[in-house]
Protein backbone atom coordinates (compact mmCIF):
# COMPACT_ATOMS: atom_id res chain seq x y z
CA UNK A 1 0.00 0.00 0.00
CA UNK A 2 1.06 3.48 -0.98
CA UNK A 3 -0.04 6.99 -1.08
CA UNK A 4 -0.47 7.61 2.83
CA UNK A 5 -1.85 10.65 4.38
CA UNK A 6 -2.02 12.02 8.02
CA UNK A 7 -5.78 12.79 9.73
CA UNK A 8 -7.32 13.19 12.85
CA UNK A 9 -8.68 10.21 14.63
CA UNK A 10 -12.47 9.66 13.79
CA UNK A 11 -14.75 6.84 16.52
CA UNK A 12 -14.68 4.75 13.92
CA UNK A 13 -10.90 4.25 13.61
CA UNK A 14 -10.96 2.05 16.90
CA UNK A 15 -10.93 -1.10 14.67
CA UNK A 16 -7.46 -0.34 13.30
CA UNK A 17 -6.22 1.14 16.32
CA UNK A 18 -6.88 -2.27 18.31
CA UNK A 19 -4.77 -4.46 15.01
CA UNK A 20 -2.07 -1.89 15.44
CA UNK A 21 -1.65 -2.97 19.38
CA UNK A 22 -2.31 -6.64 18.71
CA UNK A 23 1.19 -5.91 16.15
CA UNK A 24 2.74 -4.18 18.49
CA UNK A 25 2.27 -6.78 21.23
CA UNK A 26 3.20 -9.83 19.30
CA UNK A 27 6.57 -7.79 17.70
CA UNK A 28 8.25 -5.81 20.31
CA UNK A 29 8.33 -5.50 23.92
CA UNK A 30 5.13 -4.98 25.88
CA UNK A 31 3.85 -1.00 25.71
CA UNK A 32 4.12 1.00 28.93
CA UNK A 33 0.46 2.23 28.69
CA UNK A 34 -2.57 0.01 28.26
CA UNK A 35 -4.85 -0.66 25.47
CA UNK A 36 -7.61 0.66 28.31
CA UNK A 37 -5.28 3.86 28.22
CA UNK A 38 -4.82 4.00 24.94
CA UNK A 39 -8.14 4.22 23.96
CA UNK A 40 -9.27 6.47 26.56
CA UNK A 41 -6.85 9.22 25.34
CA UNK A 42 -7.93 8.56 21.70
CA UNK A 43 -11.91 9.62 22.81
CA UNK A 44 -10.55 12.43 25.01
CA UNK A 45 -7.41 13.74 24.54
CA UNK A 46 -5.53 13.88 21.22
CA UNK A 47 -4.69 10.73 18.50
CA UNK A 48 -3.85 11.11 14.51
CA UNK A 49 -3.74 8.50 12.52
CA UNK A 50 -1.91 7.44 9.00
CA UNK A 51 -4.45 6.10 6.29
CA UNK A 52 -3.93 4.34 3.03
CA UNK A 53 -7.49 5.14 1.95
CA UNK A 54 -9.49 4.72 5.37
CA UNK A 55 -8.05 2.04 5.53
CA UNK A 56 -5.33 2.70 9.29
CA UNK A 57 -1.68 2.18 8.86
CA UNK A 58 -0.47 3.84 11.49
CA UNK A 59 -1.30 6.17 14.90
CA UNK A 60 0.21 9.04 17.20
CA UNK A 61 -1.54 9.43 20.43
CA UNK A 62 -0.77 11.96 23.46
CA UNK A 63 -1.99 13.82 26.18
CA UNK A 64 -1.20 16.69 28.13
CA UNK A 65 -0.81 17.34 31.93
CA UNK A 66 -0.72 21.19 32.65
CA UNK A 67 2.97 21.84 30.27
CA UNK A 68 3.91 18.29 30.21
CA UNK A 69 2.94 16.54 27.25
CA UNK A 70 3.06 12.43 26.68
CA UNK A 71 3.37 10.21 23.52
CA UNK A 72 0.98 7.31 24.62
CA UNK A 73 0.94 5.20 21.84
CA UNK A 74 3.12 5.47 18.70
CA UNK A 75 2.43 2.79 15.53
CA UNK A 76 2.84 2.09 12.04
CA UNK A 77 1.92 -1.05 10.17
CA UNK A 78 5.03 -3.47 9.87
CA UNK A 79 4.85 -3.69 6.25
CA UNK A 80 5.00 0.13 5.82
CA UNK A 81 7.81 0.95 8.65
CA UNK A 82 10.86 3.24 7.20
CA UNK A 83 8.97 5.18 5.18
CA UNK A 84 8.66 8.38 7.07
CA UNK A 85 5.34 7.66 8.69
CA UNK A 86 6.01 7.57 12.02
CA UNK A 87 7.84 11.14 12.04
CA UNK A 88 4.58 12.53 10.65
CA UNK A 89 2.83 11.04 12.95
CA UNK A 90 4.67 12.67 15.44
CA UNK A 91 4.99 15.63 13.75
CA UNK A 92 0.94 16.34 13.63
CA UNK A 93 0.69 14.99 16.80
CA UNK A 94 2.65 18.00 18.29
CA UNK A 95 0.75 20.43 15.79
CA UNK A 96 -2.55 19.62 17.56
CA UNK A 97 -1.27 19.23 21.56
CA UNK A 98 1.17 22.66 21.14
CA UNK A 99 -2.31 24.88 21.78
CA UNK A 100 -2.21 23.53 24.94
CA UNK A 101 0.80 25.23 25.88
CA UNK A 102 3.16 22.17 26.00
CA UNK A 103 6.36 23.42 26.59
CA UNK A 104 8.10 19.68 26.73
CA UNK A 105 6.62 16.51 24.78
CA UNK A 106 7.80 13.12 26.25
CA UNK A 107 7.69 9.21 25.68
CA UNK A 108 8.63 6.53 27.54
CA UNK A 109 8.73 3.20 26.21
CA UNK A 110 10.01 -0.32 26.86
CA UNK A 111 14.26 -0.73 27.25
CA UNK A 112 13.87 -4.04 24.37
CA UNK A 113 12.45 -1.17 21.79
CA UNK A 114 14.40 -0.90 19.01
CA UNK A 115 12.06 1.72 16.55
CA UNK A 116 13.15 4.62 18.18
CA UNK A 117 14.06 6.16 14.42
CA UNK A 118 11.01 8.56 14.18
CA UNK A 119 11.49 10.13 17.53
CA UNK A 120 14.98 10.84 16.62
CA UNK A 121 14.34 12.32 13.29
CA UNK A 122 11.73 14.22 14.87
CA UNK A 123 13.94 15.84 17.39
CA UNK A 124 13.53 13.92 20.46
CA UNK A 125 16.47 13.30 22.83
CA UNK A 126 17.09 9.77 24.06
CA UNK A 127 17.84 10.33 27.78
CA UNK A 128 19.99 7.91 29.82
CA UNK A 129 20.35 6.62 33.28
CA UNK A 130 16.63 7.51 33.69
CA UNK A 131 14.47 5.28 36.29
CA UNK A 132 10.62 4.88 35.53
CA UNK A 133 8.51 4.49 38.63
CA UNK A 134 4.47 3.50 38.43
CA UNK A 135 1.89 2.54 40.71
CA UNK A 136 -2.03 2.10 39.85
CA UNK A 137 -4.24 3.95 41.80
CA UNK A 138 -6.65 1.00 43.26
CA UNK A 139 -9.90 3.47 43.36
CA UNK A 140 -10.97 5.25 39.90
CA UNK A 141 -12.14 8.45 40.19
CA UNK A 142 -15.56 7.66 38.54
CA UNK A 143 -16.15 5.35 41.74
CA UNK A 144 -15.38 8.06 44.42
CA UNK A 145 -18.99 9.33 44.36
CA UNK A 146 -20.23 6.04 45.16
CA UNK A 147 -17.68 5.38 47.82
CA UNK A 148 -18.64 8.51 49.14
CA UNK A 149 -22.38 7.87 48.91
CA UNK A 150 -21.91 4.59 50.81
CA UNK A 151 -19.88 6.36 53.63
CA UNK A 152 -17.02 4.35 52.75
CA UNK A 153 -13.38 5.31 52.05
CA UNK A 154 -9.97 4.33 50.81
CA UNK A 155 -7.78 3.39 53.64
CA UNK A 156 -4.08 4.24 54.10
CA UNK A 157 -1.45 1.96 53.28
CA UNK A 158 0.51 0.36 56.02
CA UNK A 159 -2.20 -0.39 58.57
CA UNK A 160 -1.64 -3.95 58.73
CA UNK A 161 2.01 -3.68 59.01
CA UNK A 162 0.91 -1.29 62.05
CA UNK A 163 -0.99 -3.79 63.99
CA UNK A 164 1.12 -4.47 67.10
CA UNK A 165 1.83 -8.30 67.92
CA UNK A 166 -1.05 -10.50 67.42
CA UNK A 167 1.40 -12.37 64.96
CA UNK A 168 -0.54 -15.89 64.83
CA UNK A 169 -3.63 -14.07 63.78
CA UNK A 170 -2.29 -11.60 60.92
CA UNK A 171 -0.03 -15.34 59.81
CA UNK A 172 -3.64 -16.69 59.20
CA UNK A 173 -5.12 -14.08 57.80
CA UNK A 174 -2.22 -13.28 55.41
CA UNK A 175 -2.53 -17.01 54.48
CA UNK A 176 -6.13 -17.51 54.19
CA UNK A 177 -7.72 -14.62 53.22
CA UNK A 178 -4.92 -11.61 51.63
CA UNK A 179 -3.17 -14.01 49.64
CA UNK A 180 -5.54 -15.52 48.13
CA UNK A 181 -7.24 -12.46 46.78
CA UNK A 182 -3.89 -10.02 46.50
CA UNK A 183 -2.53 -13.26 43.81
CA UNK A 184 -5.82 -14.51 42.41
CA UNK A 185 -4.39 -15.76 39.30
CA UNK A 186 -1.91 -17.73 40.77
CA UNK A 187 -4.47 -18.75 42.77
CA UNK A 188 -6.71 -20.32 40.79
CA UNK A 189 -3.71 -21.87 38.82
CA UNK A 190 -3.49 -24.04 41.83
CA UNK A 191 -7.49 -24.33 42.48
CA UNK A 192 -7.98 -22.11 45.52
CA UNK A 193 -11.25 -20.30 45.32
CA UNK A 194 -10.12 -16.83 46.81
CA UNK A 195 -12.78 -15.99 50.28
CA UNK A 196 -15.39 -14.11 49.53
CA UNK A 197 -16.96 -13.62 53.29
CA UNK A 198 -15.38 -14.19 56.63
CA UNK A 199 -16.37 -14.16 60.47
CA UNK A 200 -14.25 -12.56 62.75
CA UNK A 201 -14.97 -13.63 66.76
CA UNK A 202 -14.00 -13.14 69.99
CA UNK A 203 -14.47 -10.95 72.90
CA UNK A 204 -14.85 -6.88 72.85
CA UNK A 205 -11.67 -5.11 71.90
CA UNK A 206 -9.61 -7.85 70.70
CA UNK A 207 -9.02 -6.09 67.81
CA UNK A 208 -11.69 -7.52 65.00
CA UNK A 209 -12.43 -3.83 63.38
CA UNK A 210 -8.54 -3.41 63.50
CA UNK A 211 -7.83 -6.24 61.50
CA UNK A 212 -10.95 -5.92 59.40
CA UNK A 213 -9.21 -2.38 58.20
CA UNK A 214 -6.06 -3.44 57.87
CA UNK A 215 -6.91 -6.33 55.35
CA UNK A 216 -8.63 -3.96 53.57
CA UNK A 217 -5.42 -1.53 53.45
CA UNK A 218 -3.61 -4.58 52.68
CA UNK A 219 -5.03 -5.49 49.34
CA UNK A 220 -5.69 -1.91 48.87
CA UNK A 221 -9.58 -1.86 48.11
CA UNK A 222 -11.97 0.49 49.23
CA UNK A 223 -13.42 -0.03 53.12
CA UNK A 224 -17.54 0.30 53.39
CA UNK A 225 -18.56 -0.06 57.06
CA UNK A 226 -22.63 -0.88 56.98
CA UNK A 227 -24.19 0.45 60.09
CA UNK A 228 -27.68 -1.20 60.90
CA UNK A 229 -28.74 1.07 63.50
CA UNK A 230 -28.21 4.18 60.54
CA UNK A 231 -29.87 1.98 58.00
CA UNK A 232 -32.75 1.49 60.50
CA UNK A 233 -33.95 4.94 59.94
CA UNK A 234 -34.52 4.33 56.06
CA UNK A 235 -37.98 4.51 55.00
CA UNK A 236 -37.83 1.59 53.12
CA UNK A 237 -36.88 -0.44 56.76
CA UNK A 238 -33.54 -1.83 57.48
CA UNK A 239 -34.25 -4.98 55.29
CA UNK A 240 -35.05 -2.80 52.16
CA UNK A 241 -31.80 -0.48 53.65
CA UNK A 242 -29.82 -3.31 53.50
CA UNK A 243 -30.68 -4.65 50.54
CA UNK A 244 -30.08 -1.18 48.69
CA UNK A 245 -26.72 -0.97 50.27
CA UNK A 246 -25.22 -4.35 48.55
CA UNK A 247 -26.86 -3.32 45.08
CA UNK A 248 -24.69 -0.07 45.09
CA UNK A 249 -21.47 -1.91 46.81
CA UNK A 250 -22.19 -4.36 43.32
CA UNK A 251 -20.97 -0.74 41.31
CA UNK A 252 -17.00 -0.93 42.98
CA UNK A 253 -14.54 -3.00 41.52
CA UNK A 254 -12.93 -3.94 44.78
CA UNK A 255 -14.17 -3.41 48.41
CA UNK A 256 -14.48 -5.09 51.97
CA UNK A 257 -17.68 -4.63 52.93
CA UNK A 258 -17.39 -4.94 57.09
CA UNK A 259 -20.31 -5.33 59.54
CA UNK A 260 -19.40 -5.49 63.29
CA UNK A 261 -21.80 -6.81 65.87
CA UNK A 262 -23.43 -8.57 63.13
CA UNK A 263 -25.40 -10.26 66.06
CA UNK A 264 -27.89 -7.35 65.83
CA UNK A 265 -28.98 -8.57 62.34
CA UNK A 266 -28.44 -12.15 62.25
CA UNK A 267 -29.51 -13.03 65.58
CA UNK A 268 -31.22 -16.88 65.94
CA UNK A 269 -34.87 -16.86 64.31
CA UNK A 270 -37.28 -17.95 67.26
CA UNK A 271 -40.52 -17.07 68.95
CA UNK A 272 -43.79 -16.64 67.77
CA UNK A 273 -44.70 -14.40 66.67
CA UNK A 274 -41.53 -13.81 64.73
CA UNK A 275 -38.80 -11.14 65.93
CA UNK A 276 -38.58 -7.47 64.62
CA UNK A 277 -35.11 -8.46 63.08
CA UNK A 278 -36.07 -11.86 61.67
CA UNK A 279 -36.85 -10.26 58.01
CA UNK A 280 -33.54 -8.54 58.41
CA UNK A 281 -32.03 -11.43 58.65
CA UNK A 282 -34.05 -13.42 56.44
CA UNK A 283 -32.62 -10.46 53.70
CA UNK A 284 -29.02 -11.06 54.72
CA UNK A 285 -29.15 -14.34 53.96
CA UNK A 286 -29.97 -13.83 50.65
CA UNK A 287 -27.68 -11.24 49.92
CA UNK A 288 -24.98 -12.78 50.75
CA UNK A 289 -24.78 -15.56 47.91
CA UNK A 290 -25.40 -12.86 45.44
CA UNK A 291 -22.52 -11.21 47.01
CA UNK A 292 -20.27 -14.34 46.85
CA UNK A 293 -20.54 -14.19 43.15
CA UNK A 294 -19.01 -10.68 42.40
CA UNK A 295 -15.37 -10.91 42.45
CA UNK A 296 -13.40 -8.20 44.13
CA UNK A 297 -15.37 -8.82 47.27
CA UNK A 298 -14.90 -9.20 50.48
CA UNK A 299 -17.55 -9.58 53.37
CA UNK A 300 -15.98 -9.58 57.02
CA UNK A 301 -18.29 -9.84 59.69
CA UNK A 302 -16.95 -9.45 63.34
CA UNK A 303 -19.00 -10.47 66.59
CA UNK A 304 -18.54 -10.52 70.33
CA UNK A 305 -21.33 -13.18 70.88
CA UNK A 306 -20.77 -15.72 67.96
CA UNK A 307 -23.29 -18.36 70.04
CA UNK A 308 -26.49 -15.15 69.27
CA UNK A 309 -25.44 -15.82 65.57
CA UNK A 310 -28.44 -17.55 63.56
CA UNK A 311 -27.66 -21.21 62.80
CA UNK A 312 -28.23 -20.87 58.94
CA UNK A 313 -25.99 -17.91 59.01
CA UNK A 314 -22.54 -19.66 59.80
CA UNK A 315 -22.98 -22.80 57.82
CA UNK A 316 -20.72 -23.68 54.96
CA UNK A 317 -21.25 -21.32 51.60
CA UNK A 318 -21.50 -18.78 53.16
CA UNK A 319 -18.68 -18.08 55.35
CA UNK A 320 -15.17 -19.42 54.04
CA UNK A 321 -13.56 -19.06 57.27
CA UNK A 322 -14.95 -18.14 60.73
CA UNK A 323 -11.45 -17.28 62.70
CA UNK A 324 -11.50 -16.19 66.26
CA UNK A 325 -8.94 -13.09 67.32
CA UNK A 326 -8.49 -13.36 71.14
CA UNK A 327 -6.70 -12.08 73.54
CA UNK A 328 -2.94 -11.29 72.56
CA UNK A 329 -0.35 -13.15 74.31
CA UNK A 330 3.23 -12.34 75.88
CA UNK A 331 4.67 -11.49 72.46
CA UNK A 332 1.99 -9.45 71.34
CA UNK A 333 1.11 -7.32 74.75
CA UNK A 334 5.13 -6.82 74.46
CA UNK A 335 4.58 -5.15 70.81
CA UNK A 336 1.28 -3.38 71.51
CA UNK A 337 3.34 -1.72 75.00
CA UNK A 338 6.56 -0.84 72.59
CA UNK A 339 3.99 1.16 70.44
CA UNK A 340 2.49 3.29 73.01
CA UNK A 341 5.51 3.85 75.20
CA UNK A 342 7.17 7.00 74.43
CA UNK A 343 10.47 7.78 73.40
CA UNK A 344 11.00 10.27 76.53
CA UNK A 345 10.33 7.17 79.05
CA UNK A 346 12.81 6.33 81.60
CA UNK A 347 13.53 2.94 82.64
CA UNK A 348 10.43 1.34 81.45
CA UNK A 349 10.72 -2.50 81.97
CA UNK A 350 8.37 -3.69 79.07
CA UNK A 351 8.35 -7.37 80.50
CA UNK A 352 7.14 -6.52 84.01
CA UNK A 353 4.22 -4.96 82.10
CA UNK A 354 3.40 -7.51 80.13
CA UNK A 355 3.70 -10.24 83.05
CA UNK A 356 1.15 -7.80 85.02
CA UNK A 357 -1.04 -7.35 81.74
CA UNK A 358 -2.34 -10.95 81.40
CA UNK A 359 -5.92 -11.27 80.37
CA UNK A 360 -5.60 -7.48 79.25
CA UNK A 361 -6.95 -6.75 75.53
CA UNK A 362 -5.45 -4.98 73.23
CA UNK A 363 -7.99 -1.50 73.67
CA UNK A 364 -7.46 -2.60 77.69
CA UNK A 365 -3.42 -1.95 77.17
CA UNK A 366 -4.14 1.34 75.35
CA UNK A 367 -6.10 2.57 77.52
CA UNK A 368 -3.66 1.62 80.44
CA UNK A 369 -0.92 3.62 78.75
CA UNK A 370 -2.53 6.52 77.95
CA UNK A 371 -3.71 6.60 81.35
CA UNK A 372 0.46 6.42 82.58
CA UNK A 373 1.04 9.09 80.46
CA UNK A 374 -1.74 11.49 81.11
CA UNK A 375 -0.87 10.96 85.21
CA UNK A 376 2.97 11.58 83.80
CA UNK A 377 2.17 14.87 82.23
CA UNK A 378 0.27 15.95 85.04
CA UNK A 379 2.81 15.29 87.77
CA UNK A 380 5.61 17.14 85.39
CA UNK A 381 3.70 19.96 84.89
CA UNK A 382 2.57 20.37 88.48
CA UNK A 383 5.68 19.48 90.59
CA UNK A 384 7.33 22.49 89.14
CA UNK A 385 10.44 20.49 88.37
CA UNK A 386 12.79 22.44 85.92
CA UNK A 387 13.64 19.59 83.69
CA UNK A 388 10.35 17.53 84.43
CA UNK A 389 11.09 13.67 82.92
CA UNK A 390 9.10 10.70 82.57
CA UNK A 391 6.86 8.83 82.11
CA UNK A 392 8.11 6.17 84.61
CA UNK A 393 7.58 2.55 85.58
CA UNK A 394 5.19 3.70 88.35
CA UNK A 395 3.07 5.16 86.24
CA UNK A 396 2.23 2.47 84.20
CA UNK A 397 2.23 -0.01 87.34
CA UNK A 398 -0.54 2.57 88.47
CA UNK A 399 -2.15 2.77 85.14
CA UNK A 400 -2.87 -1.06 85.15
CA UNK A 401 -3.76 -1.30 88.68
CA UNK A 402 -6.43 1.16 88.15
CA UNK A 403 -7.83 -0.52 84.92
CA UNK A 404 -10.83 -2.84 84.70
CA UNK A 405 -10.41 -5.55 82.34
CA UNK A 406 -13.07 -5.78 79.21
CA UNK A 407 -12.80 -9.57 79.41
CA UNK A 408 -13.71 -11.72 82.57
CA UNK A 409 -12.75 -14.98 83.15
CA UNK A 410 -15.63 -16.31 82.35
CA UNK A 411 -16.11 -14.60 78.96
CA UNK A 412 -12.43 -16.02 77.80
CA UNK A 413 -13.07 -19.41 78.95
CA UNK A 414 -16.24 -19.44 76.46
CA UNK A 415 -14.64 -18.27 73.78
CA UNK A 416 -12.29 -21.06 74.18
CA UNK A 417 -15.07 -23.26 73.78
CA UNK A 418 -16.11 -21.54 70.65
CA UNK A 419 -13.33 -22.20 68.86
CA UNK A 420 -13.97 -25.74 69.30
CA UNK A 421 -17.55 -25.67 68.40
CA UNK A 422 -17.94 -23.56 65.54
CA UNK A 423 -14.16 -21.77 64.43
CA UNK A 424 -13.46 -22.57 60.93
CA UNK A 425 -9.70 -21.98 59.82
């Protein structure tokens, strides 16, 4: 084919755009934007193509970022290469982004690519000893507004890596449920179905909404906590609430979906005649195998009083894994003291307090060392000491003296039993 010419890129042009990437995959080295990218910034920002007729033998397409402008995608049939098409490409390319005030046109492309030619003859400089970074942004901007609409957020990285101690409970989670859905491909190439909805259990302030966050920092996805007692007030009832809540949570690509005290919806179905919250229940139970299906998905539900939960709720196929987080032990009440003692304490023995700490939850430690401090502070600022120092062993030894413990004996020794009876790992 002869006789080329240079236009701009019409809808209709997608067709040849698509068997120029399919050449440029199977020739040269992998492209360092997208075909999803690619054809985004042919609808919105600026593409030309090459035509032999209308018939597309080659495409320039860029887009600009305040006076930065990129070459996205660069192509020219292989039977027509060295024949001046790809400069013009380039060329016209620059003609229609240089309103926009460029004042510096890049491209970055894969170290194996060899047809660098056109950018040369078009006046670009090959830099050297240049390092390209990228990360993908795990939320898209078009599902913000729903995010927001659902009260639900994008977490931080690095709150799992934050959670103090409790090291045999993040090793199971990590196994069972991040990996799984972090490496779904390999995944499946050895037959693992990735979880889809999980029970946390154990007693109050063991740390269940902590780890419930950080899994979802972990993998990165967005974090929707469903209140019942908000969705209570909906005119449409809590069922109908509920129900409306999981049909827009079906619009993100990713999410954990958390519920705590899921005991006040799924409570056991008794009593004639039947309870307020038996429909609620009765609706939860069918959501959740419609919510199974969606990949990207992740239902964690977290309860103090697993033995309240409704029989039908727990069974299998509907809950992968129903994992207890108890109390932490020596090495984790060591690592949740390290995090709260400050740098300015003197002499702090951190195994005296975690030898008096036994039984202690993690929001029971927290509490006892914010307490030490606080009585620290006071006593520096009040003694009228001219270097004031501390905090100091006696304060925490006070601090945990002074504090009530969330679980009794009683309440451990059941949950014990639960992880007998109904803990699935």
């Amino acid at each position: 084919m002869t006789g080329w010419r240079i236009r701009d890129y019409h809808s209709e042009d997608v067709d040849g755009i698509l068997r120029l990437w399919e050449q440029v995959n199977t020739a040269d080295a992998e492209p360092v934007y997208n075909l999803a990218e690619v054809l985004a910034s042919c609808a919105k920002d600026h593409a030309v193509v090459a035509v032999v007729g209308e018939h597309v033998v080659g495409a320039a397409i860029g887009r600009t970022a305040h006076a930065q402008g990129w070459v996205v995608f660069l192509a020219t049939a292989s039977d027509l290469r060295g024949q001046g098409i790809g400069s013009s490409l380039l060329a016209a390319l620059e003609a229609r982004m240089a309103p926009q005030g460029i004042s510096k046109l890049s491209a970055l492309m894969p170290a194996e690519e060899t047809r660098v030619g056109a950018f040369l003859h078009q006046g670009f400089v090959l830099k050297q000893d240049l390092h390209y970074f990228e990360r993908h942004i795990p939320v898209q901007r078009e599902e913000l507004k729903i995010l927001a609409e659902l009260g639900g957020r994008v977490l931080p990285r690095g709150l799992w890596d934050a959670v103090g101690g409790m090291n045999a409970e993040k090793a199971l989670l990590e196994r069972r449920v991040v990996m799984p859905l972090a490496q779904s491909e390999l995944a499946d190439r050895f037959g693992v179905v990735p979880p889809r909805a999980i029970v946390l259990f154990g007693p109050p302030g063991t740390g269940k909404t902590t780890f419930a966050k950080a899994i979802a920092s972990r993998l990165e996805w967005s974090f929707v906590e469903v209140f019942p007692s908000r969705l209570a007030a909906s005119p449409d009832g809590l069922a109908g609430a509920l129900r409306q809540t999981f049909t827009a949570i079906s619009e993100l690509e990713h999410a954990v979906v958390f519920i705590d005290e899921v005991e006040e919806i799924a409570s056991h179905r008794q009593g004639e005649p039947p309870s307020p919250t038996q429909g609620v229940t009765n609706e939860l139970l069918k959501i959740i195998p419609a919510f199974r299906e969606q990949p990207g998905r992740l239902l964690i539900c977290a309860t103090n009083f697993i033995r309240a939960l409704d029989a039908a709720f727990l069974r299998h196929g509907r809950f992968d894994y129903v994992i207890p987080i108890g109390l932490p032990d020596e090495e984790a009440r060591s690592a949740i003291w390290e995090r709260y003692i400050p740098a300015a304490a003197v002499d702090i023995d951190v195994q005296t307090l975690v030898s008096m700490t036994e039984g202690f939850s993690p929001a029971d430690i927290e509490y006892a060392a914010r307490k030490a401090s606080q009585a620290a502070l006071e006593n520096a600022v009040y003694s009228g000491a001219e270097s004031p120092e501390g905090p100091f062993l006696e304060d925490y030894v006070g601090a945990i003296s002074a504090t009530r413990t969330t679980v009794s004996a009683e309440v451990a020794a059941e949950f014990w039993e639960d992880i007998e009876t109904v803990g699935r790992l």
